[in-house]
Protein backbone atom coordinates (compact mmCIF):
# COMPACT_ATOMS: atom_id res chain seq x y z
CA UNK A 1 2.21 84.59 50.75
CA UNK A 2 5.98 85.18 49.48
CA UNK A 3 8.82 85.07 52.35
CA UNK A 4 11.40 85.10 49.52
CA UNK A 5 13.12 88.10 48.79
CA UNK A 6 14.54 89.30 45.55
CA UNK A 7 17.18 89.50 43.92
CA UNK A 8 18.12 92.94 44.09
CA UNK A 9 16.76 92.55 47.54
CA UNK A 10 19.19 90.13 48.55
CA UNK A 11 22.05 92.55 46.63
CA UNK A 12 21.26 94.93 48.70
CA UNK A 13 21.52 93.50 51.94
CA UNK A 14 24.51 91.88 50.99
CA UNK A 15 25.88 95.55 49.97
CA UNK A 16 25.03 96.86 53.57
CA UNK A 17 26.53 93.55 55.29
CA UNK A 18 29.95 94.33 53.36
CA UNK A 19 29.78 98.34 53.80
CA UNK A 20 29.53 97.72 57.95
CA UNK A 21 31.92 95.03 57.95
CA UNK A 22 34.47 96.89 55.92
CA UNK A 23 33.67 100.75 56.88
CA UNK A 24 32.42 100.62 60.33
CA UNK A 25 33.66 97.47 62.09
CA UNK A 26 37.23 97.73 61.84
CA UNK A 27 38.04 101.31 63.65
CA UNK A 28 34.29 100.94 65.65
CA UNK A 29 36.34 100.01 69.35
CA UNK A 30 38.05 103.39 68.95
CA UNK A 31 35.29 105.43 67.78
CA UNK A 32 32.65 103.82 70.60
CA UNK A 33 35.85 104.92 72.83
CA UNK A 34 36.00 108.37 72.15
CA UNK A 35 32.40 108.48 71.22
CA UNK A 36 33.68 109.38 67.68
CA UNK A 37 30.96 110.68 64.53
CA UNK A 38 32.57 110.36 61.40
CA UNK A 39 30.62 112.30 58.97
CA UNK A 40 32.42 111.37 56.04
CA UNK A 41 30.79 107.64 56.44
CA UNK A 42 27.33 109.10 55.91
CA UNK A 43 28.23 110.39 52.55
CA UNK A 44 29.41 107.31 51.75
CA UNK A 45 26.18 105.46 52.83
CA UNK A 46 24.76 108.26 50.58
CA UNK A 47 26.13 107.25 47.72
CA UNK A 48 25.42 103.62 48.30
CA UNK A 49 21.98 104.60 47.78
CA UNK A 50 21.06 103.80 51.77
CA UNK A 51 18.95 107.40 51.90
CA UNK A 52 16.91 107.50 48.80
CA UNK A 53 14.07 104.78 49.89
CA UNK A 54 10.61 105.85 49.16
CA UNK A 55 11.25 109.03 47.21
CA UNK A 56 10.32 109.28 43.82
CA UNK A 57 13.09 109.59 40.99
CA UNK A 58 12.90 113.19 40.44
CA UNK A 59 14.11 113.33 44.46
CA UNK A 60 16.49 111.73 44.28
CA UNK A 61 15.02 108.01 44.39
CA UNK A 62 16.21 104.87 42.76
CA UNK A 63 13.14 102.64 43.64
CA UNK A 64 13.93 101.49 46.83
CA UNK A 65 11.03 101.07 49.33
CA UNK A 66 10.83 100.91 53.33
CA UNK A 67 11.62 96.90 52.82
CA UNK A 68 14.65 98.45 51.07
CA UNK A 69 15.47 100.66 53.90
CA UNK A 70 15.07 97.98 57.00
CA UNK A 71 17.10 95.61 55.10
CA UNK A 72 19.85 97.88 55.02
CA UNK A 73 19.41 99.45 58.44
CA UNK A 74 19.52 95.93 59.56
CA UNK A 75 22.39 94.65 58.48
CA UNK A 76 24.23 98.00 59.33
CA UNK A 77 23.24 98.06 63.16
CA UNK A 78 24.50 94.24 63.45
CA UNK A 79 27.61 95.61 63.60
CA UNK A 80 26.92 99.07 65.18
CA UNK A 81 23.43 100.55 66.45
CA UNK A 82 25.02 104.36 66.46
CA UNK A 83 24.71 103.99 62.73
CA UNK A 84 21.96 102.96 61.76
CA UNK A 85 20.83 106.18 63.38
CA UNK A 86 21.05 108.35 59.71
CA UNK A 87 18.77 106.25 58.26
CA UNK A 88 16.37 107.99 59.74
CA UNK A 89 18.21 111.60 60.26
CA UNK A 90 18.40 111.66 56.42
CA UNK A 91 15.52 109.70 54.92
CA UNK A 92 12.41 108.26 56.78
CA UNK A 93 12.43 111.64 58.76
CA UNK A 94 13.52 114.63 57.19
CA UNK A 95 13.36 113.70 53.65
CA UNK A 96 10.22 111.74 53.43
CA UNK A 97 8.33 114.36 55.14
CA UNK A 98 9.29 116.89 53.06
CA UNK A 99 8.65 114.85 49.93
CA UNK A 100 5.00 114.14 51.41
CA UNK A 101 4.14 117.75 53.12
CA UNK A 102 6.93 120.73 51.44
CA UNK A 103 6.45 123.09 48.65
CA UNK A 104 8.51 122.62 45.54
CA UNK A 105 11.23 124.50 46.03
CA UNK A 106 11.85 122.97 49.75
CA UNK A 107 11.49 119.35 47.88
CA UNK A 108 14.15 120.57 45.52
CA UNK A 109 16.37 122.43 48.09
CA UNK A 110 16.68 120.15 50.87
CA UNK A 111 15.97 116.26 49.55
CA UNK A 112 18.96 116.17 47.41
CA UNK A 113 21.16 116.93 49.68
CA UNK A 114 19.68 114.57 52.31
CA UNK A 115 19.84 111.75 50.27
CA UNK A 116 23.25 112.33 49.33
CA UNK A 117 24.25 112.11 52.60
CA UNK A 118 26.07 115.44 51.95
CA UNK A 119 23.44 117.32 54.47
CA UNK A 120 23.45 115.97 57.69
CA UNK A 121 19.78 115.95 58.78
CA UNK A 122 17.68 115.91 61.95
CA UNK A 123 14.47 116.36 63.59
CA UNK A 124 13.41 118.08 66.95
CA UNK A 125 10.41 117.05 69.07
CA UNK A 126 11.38 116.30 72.79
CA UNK A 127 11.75 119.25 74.94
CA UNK A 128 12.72 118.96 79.09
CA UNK A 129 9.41 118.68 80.01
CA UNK A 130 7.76 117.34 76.96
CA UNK A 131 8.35 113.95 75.62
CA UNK A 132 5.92 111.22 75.00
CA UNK A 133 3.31 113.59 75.59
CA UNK A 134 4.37 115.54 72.22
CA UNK A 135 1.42 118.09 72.01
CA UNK A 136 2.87 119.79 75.80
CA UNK A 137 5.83 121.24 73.95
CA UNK A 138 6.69 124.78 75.10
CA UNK A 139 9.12 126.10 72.19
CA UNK A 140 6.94 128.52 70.52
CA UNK A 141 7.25 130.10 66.63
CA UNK A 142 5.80 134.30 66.83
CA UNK A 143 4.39 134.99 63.37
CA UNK A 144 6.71 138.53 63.25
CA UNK A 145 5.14 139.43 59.64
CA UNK A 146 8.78 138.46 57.29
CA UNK A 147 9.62 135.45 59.54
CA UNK A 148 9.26 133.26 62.25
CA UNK A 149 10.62 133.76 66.16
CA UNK A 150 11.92 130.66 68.13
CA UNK A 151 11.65 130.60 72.05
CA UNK A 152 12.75 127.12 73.83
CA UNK A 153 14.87 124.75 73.77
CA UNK A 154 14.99 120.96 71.91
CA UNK A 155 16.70 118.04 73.97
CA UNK A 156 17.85 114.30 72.76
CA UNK A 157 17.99 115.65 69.63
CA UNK A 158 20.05 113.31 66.99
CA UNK A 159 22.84 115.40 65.15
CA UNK A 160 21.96 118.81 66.91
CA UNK A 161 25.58 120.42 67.14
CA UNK A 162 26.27 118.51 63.40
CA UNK A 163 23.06 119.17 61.87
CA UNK A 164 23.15 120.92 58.56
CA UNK A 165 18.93 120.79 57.66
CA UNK A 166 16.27 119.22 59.66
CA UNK A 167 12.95 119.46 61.12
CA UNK A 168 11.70 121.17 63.86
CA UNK A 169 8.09 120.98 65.83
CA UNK A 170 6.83 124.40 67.87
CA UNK A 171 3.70 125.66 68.81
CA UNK A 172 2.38 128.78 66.86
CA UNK A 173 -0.98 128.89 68.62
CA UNK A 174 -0.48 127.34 71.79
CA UNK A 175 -4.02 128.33 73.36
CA UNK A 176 -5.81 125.19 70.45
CA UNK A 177 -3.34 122.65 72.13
CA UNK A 178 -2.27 119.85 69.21
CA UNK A 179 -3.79 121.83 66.57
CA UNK A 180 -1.72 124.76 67.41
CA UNK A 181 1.46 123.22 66.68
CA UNK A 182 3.22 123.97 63.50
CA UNK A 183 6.53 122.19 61.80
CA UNK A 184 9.39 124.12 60.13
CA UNK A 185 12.91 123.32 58.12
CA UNK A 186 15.72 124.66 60.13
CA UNK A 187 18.91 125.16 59.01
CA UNK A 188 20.83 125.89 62.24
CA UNK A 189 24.20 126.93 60.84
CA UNK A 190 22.56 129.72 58.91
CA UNK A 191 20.77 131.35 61.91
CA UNK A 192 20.71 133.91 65.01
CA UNK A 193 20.21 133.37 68.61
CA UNK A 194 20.43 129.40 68.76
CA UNK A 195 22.58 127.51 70.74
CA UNK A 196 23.50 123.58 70.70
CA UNK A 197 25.31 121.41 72.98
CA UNK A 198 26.07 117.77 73.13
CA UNK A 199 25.32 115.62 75.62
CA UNK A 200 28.02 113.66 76.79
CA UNK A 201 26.67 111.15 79.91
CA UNK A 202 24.74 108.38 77.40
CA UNK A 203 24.08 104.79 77.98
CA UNK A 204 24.50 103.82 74.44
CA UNK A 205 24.91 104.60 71.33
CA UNK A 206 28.07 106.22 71.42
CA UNK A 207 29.28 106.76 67.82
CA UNK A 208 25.46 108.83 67.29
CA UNK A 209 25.83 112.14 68.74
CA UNK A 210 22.81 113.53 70.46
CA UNK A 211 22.13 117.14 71.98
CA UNK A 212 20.00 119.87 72.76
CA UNK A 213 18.87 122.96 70.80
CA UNK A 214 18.19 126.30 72.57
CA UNK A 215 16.41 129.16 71.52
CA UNK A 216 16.70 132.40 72.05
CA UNK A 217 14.96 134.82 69.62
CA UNK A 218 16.06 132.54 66.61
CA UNK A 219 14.46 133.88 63.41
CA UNK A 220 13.37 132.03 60.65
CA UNK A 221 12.41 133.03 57.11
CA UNK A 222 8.80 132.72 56.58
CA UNK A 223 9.08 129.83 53.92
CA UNK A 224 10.97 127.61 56.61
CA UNK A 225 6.97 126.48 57.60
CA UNK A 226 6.78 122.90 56.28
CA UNK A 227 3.06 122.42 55.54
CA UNK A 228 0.28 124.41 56.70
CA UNK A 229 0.13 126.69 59.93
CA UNK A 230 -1.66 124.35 62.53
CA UNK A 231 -0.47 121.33 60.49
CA UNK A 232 2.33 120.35 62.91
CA UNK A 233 1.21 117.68 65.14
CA UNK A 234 -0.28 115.79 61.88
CA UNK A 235 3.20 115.86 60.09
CA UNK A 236 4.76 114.92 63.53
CA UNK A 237 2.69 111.76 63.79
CA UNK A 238 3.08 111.02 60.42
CA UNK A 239 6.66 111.19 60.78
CA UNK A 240 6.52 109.11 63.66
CA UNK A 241 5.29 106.08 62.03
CA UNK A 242 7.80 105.91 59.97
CA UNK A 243 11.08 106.80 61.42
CA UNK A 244 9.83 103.78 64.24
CA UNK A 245 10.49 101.44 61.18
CA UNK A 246 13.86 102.73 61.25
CA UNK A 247 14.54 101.63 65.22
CA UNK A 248 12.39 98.51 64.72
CA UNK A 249 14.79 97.62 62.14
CA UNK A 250 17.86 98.91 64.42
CA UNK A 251 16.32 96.65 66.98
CA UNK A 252 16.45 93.35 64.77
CA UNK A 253 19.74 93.90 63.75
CA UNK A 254 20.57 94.38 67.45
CA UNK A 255 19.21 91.30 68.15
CA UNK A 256 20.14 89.48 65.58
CA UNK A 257 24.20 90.31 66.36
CA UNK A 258 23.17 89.25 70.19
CA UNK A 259 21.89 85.69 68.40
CA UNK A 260 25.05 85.55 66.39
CA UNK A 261 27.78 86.58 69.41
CA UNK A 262 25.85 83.86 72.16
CA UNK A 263 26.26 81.01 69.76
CA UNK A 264 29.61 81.49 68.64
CA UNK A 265 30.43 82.02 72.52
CA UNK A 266 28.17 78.82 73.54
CA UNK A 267 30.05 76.74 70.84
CA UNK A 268 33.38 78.01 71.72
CA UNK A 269 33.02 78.11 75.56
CA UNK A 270 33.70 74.40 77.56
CA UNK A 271 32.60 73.96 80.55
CA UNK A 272 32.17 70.60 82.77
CA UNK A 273 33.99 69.11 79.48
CA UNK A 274 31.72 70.29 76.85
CA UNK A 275 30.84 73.34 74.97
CA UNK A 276 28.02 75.50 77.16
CA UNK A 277 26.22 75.33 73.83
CA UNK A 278 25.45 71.38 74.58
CA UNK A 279 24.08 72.36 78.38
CA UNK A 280 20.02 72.33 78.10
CA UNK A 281 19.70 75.71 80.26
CA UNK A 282 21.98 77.49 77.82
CA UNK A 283 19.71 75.97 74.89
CA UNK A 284 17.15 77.21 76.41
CA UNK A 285 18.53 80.64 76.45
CA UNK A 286 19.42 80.53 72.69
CA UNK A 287 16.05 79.04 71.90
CA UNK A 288 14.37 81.60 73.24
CA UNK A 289 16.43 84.51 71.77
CA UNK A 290 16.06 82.83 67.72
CA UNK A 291 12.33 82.44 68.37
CA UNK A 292 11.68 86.21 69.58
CA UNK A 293 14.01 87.61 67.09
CA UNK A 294 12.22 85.76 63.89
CA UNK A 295 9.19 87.05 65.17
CA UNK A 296 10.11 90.33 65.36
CA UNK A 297 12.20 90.21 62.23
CA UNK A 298 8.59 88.77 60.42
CA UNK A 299 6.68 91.80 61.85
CA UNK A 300 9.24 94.48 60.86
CA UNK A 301 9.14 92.89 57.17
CA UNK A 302 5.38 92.83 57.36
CA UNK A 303 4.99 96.83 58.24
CA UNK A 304 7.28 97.46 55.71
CA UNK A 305 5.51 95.58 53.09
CA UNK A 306 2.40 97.32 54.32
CA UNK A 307 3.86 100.85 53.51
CA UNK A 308 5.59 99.69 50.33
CA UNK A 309 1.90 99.11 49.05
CA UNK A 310 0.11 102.16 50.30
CA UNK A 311 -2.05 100.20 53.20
CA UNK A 312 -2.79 101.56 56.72
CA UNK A 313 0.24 100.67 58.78
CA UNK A 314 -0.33 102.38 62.41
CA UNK A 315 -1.31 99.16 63.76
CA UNK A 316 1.30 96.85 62.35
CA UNK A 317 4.45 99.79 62.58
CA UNK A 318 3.93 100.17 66.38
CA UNK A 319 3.58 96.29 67.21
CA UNK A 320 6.65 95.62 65.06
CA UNK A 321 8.48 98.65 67.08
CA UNK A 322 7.33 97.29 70.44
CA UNK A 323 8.15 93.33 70.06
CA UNK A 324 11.85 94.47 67.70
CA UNK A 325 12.48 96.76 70.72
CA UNK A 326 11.36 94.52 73.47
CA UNK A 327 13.46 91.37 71.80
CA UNK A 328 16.42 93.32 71.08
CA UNK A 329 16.95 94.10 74.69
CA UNK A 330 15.68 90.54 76.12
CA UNK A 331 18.45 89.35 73.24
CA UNK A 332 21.52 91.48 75.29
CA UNK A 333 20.65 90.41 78.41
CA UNK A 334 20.44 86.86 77.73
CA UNK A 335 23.79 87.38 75.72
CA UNK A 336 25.66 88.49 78.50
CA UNK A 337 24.36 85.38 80.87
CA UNK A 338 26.02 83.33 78.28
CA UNK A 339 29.34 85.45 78.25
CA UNK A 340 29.21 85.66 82.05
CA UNK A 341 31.97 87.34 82.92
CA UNK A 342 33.55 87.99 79.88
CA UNK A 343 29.78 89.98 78.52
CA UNK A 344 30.70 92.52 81.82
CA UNK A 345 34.02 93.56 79.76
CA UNK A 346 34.41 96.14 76.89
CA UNK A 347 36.44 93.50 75.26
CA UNK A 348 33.40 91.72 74.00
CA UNK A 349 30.43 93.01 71.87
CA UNK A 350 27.76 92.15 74.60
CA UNK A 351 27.88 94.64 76.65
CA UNK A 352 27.71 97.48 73.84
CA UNK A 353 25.25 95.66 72.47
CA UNK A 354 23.03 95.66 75.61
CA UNK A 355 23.59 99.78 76.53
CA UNK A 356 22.42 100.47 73.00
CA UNK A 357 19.41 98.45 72.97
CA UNK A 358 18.05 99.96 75.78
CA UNK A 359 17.53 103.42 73.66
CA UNK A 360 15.36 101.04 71.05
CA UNK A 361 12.33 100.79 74.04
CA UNK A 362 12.62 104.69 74.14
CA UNK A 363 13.05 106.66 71.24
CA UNK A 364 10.32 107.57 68.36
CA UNK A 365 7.53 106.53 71.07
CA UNK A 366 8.44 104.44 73.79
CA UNK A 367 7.43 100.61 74.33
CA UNK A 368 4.27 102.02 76.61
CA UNK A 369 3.32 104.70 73.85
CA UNK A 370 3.33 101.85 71.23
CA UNK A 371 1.37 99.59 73.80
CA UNK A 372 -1.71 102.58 73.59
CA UNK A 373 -1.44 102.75 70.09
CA UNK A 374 -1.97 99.04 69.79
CA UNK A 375 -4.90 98.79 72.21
CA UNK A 376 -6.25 101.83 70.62
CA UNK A 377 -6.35 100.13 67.27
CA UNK A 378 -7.47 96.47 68.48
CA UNK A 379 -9.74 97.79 70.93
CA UNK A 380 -11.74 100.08 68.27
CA UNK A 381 -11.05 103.17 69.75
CA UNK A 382 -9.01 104.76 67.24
CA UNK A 383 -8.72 103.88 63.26
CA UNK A 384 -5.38 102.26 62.06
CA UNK A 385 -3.94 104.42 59.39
């Protein structure tokens, strides 16, 4: 069993540590502020190479693999969690799915551009009164004979007012429940009777904009269908499992910058005529916090490696996604006991850093959905995949 990583392993990391610290960190006060998006940075992650993981060559691939990818997302959302958000708008979401499930000539039309960063992408599941319960979704597709008819409406969607291509979910037969539910490429700049808003009153995650879709007649072309008819809860799932890499490895970079800002703090701050870092109940704290996060960081490496070589993952995605998320947040709150007062102000990083881990126990199947997967699996109810 090898912990090392490579050489061009290590590059890479060390070319995501330098692009946050040099692109993102220095103007991220201001942008968190005025809850700023600068689309310009995700072509330039583009053309670092952060999007083309897991895609063949002829895609647009350059032999990365998901290790590739959560190295990178990991080092990017130590310094802000907003962006490690288009790792999976462009690449473990849109453009691996397409690669896996789309014709041809939607591999050839839409991965390029994804990868490139030059596309912004997204993908649409959650609906007002459908979340972890995916298969209740009410947006509906009408087979009209030369394309498709949207009714409904799309909330917490990532990118939906900036969204150039992405994926969408509906139901196209919703009287056979999951199996009824269909997935589609939508390009919502280049269609009628669709509507999207921003939402404005988030926790977290500030610099990632988020919004809801509406639907209103919205017609797509008939080759929009990604995959078969009926094919749509199957492509959702399988999406699933791999865009939660992406947060799990958000959450360990979270984490990991919570480690990092409470022992610089403990070894700076003296109290009773020592640093706080010397006082046993503060060691405790820190302890704790290194322990959960090498765990976590060891079981977001190991689904990786899983996927990397082509072994059933379910099992080992979803308890990396539960313990990164579950760490990440335990991380923030311990951080800002060690700041005290000082982790209450906007000055410091400890309070961001605790508003945007809370979205890492929510989205792409929240910490009680991954708990049912993981009983499923260990219990023998269900087979790990």
């Amino acid at each position: 069993m090898n912990f090392e990583l490579t050489e061009e392993q290590h590059l890479i990391q060390e070319t995501a540590k330098e692009f946050a610290l040099n692109d993102i960190s220095p103007t991220l006060i201001d942008e968190e502020r005025n809850h700023e998006c600068r689309l310009d940075r995700v072509e330039r992650m583009g053309r670092l190479g952060f999007f083309s993981c897991g895609l063949p060559e002829e895609l647009g691939g350059v032999g990365f693999g998901f290790l590739e990818s959560v190295l990178m997302a990991e080092q990017v959302a130590k310094v802000s969690a907003s962006w490690r958000l288009p790792f999976n708008m462009q690449n473990l979401g849109p453009a691996l799915t397409v690669a896996k499930y789309g014709t041809s000539d939607q591999q050839k039309r839409f991965i390029p551009g994804w990868v490139a960063g030059t596309q912004i992408g997204f993908f649409g599941m959650t609906e007002p009164e459908s979340g972890s319960d995916v298969a209740s979704m009410k947006t509906v597709a009408h087979d009209k004979g030369d394309h498709w008819e949207l009714h409904g409406s799309k909330i917490w969607v990532s990118n939906a007012t900036q969204g150039d291509a992405g994926l969408l979910y509906a139901m196209t037969d919703p009287d056979k429940g999951h199996r009824g539910m269909s997935a589609f490429i939508l390009e919502p700049k280049k269609v009628n009777n669709f509507v999207a808003t921003d939402i404005e009153t988030k926790l977290g995650l500030h610099c990632a904009p988020t919004g809801e879709m509406a639907f209103h007649g919205t017609q797509l072309p008939k080759e929009a269908l990604l995959g078969e008819i009926g094919e749509g809860f199957k492509i959702c799932m399988w999406q699933l499992n791999n865009t939660r890499l992406g947060c799990a490895a958000g959450a360990i970079g979270v984490a990991g910058a919570a480690v990092d800002a409470a022992i610089d703090y403990a070894n700076e701050r003296v109290q009773f005529g020592k640093p706080i870092s010397r006082h046993q109940m503060v060691q405790a704290q820190i302890a704790e916090m290194v322990a959960e996060h090498e765990a976590a960081r060891m079981l977001v490496y190991r689904a990786a490696w899983l996927k990397d070589a082509g072994k059933a993952n379910q099992y080992e995605t979803s308890l990396a996604k539960l313990q990164a998320s579950e760490t990440a947040v335990h991380a923030a709150n311990e951080c800002m006991k060690i700041f005290g007062s000082y982790g209450y102000s906007s000055e410091y990083p400890a309070e961001r850093l605790y508003r945007d881990a809370k979205s890492l126990q929510v989205v792409e199947g929240t910490s009680n959905i991954q708990k049912l997967i993981i009983a499923g699996i260990a219990c023998g109810h269900t087979p790990n995949r």
